[in-house]
PDB file of N, CA and C in Angstrom:
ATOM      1  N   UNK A   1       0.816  -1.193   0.000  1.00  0.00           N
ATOM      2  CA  UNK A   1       0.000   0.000   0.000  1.00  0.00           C
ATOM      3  C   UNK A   1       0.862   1.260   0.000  1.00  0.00           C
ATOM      4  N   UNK A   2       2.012   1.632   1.098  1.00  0.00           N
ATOM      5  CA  UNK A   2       2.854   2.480   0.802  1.00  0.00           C
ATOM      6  C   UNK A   2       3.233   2.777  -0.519  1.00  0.00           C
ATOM      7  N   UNK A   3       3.298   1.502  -1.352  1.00  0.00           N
ATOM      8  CA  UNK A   3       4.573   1.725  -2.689  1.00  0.00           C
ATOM      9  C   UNK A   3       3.361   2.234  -3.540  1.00  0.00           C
ATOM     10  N   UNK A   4       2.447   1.548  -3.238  1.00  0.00           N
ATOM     11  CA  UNK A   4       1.594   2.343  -4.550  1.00  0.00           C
ATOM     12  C   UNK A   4       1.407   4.066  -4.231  1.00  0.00           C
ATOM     13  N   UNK A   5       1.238   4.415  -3.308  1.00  0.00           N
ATOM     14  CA  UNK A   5       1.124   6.158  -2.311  1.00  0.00           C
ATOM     15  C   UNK A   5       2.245   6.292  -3.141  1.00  0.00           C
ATOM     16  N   UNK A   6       3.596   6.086  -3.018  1.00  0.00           N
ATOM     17  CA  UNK A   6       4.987   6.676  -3.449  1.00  0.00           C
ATOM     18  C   UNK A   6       4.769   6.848  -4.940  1.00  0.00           C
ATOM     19  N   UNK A   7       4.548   5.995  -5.850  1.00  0.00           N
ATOM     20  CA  UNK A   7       4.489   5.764  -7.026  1.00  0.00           C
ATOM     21  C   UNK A   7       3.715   6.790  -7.737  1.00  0.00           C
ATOM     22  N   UNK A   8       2.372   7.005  -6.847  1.00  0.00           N
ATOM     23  CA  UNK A   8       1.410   7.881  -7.201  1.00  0.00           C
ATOM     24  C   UNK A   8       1.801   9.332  -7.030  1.00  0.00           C
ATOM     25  N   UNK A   9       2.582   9.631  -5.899  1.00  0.00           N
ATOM     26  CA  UNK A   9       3.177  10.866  -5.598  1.00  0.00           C
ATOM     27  C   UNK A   9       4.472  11.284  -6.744  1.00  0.00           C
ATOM     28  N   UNK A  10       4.993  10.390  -7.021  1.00  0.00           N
ATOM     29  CA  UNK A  10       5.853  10.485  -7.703  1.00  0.00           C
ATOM     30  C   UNK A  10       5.785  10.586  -9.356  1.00  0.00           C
ATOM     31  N   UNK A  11       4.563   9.790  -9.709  1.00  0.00           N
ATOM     32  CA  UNK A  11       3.790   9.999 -10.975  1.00  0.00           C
ATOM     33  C   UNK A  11       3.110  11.621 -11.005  1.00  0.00           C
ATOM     34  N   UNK A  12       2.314  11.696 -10.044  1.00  0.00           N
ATOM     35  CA  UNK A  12       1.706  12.959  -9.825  1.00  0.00           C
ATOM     36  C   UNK A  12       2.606  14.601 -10.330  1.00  0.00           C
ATOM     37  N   UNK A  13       4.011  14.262  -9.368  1.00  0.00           N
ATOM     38  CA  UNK A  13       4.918  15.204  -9.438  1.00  0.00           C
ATOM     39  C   UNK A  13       5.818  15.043 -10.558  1.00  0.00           C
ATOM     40  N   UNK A  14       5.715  14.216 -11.693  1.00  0.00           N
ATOM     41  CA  UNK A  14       6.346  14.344 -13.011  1.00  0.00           C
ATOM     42  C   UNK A  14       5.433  14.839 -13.805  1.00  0.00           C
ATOM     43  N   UNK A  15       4.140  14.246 -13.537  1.00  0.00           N
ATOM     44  CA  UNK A  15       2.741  14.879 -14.788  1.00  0.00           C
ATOM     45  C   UNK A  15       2.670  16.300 -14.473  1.00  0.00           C
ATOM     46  N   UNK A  16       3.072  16.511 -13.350  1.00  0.00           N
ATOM     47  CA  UNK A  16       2.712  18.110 -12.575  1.00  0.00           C
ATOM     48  C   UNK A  16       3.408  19.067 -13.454  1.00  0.00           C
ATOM     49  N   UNK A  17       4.588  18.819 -13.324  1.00  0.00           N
ATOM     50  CA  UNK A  17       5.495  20.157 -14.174  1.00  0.00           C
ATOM     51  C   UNK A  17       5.271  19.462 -15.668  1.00  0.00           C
ATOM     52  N   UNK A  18       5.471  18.371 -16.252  1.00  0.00           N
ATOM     53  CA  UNK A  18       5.153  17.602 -17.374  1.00  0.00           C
ATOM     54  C   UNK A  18       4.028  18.680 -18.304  1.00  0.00           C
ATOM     55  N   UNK A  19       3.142  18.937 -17.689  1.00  0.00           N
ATOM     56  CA  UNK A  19       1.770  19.376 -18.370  1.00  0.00           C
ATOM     57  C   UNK A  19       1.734  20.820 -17.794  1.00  0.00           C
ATOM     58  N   UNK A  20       2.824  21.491 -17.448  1.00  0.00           N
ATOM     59  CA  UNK A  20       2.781  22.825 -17.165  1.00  0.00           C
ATOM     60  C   UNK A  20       1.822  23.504 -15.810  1.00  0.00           C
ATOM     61  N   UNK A  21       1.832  22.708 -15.008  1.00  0.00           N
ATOM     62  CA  UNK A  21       0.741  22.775 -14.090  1.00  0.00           C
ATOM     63  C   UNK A  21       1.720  23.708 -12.562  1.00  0.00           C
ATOM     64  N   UNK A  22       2.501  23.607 -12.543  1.00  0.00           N
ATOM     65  CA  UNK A  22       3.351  23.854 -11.257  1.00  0.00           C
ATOM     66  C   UNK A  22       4.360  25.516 -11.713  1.00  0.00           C
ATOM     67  N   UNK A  23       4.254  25.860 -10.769  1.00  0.00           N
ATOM     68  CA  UNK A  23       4.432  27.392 -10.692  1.00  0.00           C
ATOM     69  C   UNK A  23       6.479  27.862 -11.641  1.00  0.00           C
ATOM     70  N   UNK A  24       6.245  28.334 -12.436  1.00  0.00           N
ATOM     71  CA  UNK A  24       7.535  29.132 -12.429  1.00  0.00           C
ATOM     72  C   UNK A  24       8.749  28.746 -11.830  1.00  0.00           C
ATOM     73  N   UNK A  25       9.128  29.552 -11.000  1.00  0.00           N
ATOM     74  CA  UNK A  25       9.875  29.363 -10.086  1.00  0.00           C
ATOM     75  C   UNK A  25      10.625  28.202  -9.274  1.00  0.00           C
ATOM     76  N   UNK A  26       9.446  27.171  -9.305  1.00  0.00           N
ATOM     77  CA  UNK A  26       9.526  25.696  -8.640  1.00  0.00           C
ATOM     78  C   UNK A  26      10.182  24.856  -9.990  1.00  0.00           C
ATOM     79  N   UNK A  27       9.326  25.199 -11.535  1.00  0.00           N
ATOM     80  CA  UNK A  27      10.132  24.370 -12.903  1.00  0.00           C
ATOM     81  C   UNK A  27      11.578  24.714 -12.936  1.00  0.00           C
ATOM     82  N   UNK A  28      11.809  25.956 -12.745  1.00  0.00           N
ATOM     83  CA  UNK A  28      13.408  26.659 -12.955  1.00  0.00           C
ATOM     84  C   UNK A  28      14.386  26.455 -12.149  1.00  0.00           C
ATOM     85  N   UNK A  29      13.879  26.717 -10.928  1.00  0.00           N
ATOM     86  CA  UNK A  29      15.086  26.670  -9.984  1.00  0.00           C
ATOM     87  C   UNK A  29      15.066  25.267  -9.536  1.00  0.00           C
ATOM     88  N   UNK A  30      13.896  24.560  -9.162  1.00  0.00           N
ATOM     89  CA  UNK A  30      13.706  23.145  -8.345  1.00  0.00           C
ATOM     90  C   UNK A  30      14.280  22.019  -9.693  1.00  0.00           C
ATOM     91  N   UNK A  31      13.753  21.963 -10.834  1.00  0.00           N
ATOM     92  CA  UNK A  31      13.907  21.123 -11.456  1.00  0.00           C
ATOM     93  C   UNK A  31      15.030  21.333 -12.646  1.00  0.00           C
ATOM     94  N   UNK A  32      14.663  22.499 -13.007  1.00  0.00           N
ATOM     95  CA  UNK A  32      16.366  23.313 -13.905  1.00  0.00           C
ATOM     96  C   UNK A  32      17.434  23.451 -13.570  1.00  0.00           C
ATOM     97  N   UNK A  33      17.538  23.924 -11.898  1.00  0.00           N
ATOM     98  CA  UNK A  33      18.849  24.423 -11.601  1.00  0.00           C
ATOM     99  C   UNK A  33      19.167  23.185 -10.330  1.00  0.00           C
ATOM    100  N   UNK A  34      17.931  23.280  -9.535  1.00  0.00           N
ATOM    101  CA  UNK A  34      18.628  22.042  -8.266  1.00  0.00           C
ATOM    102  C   UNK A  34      19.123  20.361  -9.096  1.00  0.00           C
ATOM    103  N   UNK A  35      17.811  20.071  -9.766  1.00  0.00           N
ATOM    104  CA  UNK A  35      17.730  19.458 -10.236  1.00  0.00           C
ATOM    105  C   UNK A  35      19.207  18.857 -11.317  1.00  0.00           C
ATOM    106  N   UNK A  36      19.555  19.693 -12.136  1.00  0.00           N
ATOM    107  CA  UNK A  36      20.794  19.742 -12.912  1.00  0.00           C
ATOM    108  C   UNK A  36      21.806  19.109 -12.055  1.00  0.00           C
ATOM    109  N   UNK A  37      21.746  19.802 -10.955  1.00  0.00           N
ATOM    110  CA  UNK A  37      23.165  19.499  -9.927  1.00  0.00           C
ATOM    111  C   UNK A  37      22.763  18.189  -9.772  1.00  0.00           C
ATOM    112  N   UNK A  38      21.883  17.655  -9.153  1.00  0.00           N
ATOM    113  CA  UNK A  38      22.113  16.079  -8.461  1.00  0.00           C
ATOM    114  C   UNK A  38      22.053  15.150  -9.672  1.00  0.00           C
ATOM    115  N   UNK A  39      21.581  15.420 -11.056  1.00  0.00           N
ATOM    116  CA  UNK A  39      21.599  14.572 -12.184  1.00  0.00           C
ATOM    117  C   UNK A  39      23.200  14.644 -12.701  1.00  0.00           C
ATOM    118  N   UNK A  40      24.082  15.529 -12.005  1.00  0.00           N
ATOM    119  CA  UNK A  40      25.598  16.075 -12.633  1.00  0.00           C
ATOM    120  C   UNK A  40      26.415  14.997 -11.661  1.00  0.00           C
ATOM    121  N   UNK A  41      26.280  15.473 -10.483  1.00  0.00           N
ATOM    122  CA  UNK A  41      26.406  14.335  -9.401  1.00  0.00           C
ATOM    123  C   UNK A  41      26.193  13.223  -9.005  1.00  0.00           C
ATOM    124  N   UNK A  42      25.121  12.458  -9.796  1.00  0.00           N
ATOM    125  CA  UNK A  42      25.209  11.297 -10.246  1.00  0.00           C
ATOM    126  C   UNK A  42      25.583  10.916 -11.042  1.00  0.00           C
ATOM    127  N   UNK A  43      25.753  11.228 -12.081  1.00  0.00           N
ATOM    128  CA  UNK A  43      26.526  10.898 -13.303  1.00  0.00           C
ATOM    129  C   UNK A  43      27.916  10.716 -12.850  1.00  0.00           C
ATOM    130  N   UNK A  44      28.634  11.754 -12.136  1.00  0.00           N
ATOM    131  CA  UNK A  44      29.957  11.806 -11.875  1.00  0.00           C
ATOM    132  C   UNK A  44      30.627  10.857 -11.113  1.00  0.00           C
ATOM    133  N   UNK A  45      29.796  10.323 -10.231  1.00  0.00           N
ATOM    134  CA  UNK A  45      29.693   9.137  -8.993  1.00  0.00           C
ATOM    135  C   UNK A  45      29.383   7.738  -9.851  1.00  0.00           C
ATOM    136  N   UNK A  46      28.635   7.497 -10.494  1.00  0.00           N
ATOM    137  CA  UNK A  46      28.436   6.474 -11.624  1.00  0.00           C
ATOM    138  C   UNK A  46      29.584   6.426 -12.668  1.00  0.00           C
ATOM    139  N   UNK A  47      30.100   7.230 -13.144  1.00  0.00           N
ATOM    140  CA  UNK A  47      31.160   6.933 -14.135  1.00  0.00           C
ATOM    141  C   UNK A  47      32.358   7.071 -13.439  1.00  0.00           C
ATOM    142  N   UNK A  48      32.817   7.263 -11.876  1.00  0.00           N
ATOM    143  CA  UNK A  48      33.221   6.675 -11.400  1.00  0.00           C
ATOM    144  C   UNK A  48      33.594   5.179 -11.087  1.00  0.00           C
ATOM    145  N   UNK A  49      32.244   5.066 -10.846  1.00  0.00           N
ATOM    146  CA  UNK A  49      32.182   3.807 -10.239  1.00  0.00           C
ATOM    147  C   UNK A  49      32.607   2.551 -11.385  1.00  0.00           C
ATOM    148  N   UNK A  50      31.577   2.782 -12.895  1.00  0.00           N
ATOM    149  CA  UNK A  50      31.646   2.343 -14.031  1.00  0.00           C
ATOM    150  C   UNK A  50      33.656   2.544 -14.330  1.00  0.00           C
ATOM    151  N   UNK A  51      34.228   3.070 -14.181  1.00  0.00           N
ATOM    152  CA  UNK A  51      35.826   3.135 -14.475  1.00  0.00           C
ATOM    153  C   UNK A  51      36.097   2.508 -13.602  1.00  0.00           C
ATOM    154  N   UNK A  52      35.768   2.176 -12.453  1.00  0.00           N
ATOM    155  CA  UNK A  52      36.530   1.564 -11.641  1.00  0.00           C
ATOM    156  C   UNK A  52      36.183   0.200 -11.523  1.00  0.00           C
ATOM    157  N   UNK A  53      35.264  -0.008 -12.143  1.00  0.00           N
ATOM    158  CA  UNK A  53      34.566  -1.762 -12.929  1.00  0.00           C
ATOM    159  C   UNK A  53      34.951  -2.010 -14.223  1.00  0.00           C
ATOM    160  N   UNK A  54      35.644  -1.063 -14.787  1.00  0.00           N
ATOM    161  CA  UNK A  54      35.785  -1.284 -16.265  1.00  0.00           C
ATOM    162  C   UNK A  54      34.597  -1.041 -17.561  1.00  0.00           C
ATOM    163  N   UNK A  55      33.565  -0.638 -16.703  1.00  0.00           N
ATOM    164  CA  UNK A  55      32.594  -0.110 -17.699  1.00  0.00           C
ATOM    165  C   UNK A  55      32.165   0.678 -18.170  1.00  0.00           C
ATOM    166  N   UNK A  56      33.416   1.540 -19.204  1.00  0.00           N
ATOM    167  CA  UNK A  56      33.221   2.801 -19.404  1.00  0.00           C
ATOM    168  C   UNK A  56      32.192   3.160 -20.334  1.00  0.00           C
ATOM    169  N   UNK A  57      31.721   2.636 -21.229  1.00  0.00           N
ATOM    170  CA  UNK A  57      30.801   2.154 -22.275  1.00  0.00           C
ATOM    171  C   UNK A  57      29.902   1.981 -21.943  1.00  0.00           C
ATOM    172  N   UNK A  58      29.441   1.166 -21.195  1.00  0.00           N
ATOM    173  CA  UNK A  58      28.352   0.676 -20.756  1.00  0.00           C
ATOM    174  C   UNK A  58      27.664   2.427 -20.040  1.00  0.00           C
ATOM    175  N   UNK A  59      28.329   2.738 -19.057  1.00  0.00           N
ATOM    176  CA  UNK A  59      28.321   3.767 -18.089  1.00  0.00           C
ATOM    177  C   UNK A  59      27.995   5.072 -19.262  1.00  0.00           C
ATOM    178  N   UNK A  60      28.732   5.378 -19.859  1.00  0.00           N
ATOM    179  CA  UNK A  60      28.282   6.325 -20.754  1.00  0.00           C
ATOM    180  C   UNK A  60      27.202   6.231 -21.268  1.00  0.00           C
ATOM    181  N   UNK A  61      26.628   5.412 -21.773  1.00  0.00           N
ATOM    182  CA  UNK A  61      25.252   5.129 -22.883  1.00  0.00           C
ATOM    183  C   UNK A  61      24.669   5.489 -21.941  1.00  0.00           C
ATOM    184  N   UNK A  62      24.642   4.457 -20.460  1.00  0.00           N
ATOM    185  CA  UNK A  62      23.585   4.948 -19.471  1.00  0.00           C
ATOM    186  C   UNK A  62      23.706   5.985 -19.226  1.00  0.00           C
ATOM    187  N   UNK A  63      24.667   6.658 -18.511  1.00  0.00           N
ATOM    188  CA  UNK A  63      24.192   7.920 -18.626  1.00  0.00           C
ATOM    189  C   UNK A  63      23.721   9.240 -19.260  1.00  0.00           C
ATOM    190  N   UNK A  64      24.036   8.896 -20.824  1.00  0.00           N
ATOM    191  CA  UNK A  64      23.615   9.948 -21.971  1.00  0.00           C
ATOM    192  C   UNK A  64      22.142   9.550 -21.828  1.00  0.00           C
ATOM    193  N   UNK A  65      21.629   8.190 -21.407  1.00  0.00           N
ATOM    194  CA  UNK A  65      19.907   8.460 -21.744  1.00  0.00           C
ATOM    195  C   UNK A  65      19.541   9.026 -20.741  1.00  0.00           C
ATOM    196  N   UNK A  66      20.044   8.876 -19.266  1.00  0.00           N
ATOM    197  CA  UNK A  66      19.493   8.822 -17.804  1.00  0.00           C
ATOM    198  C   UNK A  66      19.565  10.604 -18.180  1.00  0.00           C
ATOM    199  N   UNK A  67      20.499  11.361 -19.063  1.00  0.00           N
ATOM    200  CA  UNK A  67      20.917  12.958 -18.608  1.00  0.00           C
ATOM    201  C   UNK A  67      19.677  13.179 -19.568  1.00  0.00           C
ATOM    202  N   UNK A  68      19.658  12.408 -20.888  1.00  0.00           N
ATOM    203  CA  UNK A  68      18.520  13.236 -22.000  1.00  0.00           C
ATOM    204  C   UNK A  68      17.496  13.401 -21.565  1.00  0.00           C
ATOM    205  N   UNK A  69      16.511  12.042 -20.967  1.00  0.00           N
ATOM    206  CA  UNK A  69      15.406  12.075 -20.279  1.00  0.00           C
ATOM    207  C   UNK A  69      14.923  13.250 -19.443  1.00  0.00           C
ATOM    208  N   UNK A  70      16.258  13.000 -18.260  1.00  0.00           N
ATOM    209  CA  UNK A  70      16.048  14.261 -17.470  1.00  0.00           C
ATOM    210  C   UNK A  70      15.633  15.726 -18.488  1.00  0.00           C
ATOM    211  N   UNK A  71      16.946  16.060 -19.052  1.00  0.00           N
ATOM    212  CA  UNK A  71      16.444  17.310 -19.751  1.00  0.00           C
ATOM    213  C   UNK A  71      15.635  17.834 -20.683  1.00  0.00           C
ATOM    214  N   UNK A  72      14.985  16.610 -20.987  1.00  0.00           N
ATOM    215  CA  UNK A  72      14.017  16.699 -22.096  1.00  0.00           C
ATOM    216  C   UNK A  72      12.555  17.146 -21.188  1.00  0.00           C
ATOM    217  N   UNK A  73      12.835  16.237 -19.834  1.00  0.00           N
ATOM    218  CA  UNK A  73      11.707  16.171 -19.157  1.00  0.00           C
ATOM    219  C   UNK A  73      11.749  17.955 -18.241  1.00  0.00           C
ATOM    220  N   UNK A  74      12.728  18.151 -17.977  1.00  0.00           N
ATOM    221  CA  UNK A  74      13.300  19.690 -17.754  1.00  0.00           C
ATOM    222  C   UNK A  74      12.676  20.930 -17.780  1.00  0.00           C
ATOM    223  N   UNK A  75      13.382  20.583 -19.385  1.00  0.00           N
ATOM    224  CA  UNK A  75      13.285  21.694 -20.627  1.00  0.00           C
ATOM    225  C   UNK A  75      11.530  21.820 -21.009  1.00  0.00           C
ATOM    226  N   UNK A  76      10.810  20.836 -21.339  1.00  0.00           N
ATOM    227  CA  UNK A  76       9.470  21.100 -21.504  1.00  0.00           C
ATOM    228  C   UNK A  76       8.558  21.347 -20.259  1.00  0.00           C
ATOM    229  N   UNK A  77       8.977  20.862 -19.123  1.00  0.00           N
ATOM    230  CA  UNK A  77       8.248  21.136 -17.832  1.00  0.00           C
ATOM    231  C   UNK A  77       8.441  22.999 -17.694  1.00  0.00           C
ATOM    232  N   UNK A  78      10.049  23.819 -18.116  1.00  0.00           N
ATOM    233  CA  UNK A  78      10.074  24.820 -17.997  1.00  0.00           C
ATOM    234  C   UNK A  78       8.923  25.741 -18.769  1.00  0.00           C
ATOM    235  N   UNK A  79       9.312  25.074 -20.117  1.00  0.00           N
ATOM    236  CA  UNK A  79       8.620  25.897 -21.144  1.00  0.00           C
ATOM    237  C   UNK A  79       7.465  26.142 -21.188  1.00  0.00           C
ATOM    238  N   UNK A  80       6.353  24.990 -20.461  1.00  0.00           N
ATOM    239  CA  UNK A  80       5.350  25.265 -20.609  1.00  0.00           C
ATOM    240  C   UNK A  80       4.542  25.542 -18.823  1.00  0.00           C
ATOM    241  N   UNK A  81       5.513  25.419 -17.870  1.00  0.00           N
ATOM    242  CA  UNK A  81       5.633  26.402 -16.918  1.00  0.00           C
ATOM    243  C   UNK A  81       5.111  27.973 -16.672  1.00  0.00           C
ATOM    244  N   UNK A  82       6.146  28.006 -18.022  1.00  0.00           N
ATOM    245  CA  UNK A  82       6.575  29.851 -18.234  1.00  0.00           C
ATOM    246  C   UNK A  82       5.802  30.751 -17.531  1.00  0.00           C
ATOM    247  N   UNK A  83       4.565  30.637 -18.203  1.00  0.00           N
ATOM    248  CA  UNK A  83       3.530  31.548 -17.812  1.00  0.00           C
ATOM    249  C   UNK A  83       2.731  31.598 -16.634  1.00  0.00           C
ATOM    250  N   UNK A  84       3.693  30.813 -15.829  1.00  0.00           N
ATOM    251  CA  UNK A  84       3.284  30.621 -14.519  1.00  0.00           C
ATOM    252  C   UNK A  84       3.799  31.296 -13.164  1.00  0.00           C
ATOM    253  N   UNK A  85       3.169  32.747 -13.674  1.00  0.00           N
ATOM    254  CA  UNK A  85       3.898  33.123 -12.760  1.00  0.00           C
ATOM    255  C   UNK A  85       3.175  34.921 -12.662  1.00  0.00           C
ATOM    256  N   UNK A  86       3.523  36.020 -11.841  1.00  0.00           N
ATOM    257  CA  UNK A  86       2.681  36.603 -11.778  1.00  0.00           C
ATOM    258  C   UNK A  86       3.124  37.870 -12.827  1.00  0.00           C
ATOM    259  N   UNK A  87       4.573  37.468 -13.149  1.00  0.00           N
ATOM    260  CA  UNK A  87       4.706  38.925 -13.680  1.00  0.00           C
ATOM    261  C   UNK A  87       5.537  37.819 -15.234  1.00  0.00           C
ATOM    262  N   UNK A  88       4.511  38.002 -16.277  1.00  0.00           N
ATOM    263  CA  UNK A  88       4.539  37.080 -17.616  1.00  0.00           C
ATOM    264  C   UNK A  88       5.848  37.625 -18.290  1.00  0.00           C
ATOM    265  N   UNK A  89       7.110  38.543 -18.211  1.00  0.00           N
ATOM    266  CA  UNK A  89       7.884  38.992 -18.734  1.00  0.00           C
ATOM    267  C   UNK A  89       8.769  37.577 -17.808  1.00  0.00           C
ATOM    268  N   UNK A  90       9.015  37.283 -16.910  1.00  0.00           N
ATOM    269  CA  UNK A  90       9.956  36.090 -16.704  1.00  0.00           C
ATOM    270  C   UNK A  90       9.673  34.511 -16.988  1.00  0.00           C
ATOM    271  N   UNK A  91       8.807  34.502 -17.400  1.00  0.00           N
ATOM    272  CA  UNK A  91       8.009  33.604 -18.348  1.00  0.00           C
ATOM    273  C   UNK A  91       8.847  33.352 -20.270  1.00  0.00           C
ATOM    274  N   UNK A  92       8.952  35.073 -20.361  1.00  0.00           N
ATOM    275  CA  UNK A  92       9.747  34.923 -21.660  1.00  0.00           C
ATOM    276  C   UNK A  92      11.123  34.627 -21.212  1.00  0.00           C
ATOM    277  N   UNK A  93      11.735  35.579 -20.048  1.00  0.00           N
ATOM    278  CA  UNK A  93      13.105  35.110 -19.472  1.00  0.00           C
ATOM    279  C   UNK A  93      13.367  33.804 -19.687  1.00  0.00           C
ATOM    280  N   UNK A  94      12.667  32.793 -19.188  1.00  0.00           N
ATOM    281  CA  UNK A  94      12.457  31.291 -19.300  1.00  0.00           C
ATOM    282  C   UNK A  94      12.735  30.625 -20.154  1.00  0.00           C
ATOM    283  N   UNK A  95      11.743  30.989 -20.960  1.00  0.00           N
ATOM    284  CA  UNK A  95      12.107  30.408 -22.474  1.00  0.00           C
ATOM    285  C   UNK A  95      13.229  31.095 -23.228  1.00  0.00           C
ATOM    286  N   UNK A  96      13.746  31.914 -23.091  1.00  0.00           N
ATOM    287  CA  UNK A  96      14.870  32.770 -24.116  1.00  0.00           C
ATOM    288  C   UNK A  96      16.129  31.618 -23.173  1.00  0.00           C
ATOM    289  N   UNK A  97      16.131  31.335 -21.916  1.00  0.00           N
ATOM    290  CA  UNK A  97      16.751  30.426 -21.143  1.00  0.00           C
ATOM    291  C   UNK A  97      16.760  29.335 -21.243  1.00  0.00           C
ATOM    292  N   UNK A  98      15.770  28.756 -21.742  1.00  0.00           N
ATOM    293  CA  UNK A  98      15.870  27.255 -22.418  1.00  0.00           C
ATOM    294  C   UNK A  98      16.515  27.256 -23.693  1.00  0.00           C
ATOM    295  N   UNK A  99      15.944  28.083 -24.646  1.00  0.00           N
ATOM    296  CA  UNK A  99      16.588  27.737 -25.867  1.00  0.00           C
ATOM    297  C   UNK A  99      17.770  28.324 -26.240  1.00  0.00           C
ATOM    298  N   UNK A 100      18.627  29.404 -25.573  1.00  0.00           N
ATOM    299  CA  UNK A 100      20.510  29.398 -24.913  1.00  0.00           C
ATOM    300  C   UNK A 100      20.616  28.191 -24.750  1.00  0.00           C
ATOM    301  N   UNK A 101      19.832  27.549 -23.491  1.00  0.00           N
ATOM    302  CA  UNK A 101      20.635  25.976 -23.200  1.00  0.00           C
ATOM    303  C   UNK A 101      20.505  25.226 -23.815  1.00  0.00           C
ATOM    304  N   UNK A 102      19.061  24.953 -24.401  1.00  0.00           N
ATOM    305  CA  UNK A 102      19.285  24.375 -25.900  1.00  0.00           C
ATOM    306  C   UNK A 102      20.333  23.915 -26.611  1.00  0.00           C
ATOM    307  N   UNK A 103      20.285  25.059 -27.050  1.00  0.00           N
ATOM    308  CA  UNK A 103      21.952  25.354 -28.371  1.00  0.00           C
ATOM    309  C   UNK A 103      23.382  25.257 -27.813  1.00  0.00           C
ATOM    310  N   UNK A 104      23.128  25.560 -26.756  1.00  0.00           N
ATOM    311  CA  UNK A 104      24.531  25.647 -26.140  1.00  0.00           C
ATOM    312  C   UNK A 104      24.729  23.704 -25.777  1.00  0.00           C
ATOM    313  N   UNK A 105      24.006  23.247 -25.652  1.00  0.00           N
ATOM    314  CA  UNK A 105      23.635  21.691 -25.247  1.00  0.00           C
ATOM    315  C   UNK A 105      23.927  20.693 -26.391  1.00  0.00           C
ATOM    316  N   UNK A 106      23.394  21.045 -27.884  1.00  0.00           N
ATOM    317  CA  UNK A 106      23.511  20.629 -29.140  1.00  0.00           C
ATOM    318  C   UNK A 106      24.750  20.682 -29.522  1.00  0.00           C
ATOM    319  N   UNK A 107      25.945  22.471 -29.213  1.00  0.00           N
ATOM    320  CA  UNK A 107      26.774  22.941 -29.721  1.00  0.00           C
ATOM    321  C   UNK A 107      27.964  20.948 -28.842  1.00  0.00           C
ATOM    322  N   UNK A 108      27.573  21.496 -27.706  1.00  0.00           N
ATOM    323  CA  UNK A 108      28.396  20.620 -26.642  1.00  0.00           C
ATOM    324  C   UNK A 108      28.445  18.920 -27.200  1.00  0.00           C
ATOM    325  N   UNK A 109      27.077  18.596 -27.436  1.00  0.00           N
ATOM    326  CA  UNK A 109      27.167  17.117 -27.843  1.00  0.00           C
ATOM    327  C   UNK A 109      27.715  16.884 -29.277  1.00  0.00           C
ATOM    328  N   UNK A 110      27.697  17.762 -30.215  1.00  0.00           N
ATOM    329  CA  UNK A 110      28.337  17.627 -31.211  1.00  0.00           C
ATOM    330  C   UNK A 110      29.981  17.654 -31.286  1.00  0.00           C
ATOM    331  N   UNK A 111      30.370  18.644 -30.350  1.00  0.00           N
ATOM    332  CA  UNK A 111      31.907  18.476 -29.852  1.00  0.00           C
ATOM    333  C   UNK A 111      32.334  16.844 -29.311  1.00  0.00           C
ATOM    334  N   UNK A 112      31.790  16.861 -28.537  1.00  0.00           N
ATOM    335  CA  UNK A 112      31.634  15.523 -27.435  1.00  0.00           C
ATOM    336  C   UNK A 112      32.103  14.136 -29.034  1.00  0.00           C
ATOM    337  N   UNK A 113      31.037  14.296 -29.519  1.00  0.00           N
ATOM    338  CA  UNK A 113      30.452  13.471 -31.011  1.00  0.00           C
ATOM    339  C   UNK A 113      31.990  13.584 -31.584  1.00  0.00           C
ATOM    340  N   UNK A 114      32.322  14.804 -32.155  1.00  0.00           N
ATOM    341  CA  UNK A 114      32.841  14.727 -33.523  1.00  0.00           C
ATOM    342  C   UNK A 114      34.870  14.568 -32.712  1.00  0.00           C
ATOM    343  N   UNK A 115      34.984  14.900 -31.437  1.00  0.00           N
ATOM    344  CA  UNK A 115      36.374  13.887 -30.459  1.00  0.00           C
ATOM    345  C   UNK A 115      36.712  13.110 -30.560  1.00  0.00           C
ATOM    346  N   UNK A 116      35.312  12.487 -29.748  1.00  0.00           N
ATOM    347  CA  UNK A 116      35.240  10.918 -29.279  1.00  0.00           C
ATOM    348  C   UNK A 116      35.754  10.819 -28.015  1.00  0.00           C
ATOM    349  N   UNK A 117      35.032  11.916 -27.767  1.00  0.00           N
ATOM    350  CA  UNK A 117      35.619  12.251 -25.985  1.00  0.00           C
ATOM    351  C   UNK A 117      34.937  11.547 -24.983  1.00  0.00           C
ATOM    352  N   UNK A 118      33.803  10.990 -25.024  1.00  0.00           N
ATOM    353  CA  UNK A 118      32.620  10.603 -24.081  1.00  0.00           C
ATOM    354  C   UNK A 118      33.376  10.051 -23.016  1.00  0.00           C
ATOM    355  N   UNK A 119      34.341   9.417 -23.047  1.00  0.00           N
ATOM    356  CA  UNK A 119      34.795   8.355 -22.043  1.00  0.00           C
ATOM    357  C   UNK A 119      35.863   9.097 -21.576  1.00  0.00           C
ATOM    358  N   UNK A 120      36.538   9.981 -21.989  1.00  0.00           N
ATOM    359  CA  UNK A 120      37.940  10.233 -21.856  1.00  0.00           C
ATOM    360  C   UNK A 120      38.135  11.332 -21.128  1.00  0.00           C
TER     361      UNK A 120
END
């Protein structure tokens, strides 16, 4: 009975920002900016761990989907956020802020890509 409560809370609070339902402020800073850090920090602790098992490969793939997900899930929770909020000019802030990170995100994986740095 607990796990289903957790599951539901936890479903709840992905559909929440998912469908633009949750305030501004909470998409940006809670899930954009806090959020970023502990998905950076796991990654870093995992491909740790993965080098120190020998699975650098393995560890990478996982983590390029585990980071996309996140930011895919992010980036659209922000965007359609935006307007959630009382004064609609940081709403555009938002979005002019996603799509910088955007590009700046694309610019990065194509570097990453055209190295062959992922592991190294």
């Amino acid at each position: 009975m607990e796990k289903n409560k957790l599951i539901d809370k936890l479903e709840n609070f992905i559909l929440n920002y998912w469908s633009g339902k949750e305030k501004l402020w909470k998409a940006f800073w809670l899930i954009g900016i806090v959020g970023r850090i502990f998905v950076a920090f796991f990654i870093v602790i995992f491909s740790l761990i993965g080098k120190s098992i020998g699975l650098t490969w393995s560890v990478a793939i996982l983590s390029v989907l585990f980071v996309l997900i996140y930011i895919i899930w992010a980036f659209v929770s922000i965007w359609r956020c935006a307007f959630n909020t009382q004064n609609n000019n940081w709403g555009y802030v938002a979005r002019i802020f996603i799509s910088m990170d955007l590009f700046v995100g694309i610019y990065q994986a194509i570097n990453v890509l055209k190295n062959n740095s992922l592991t190294n």
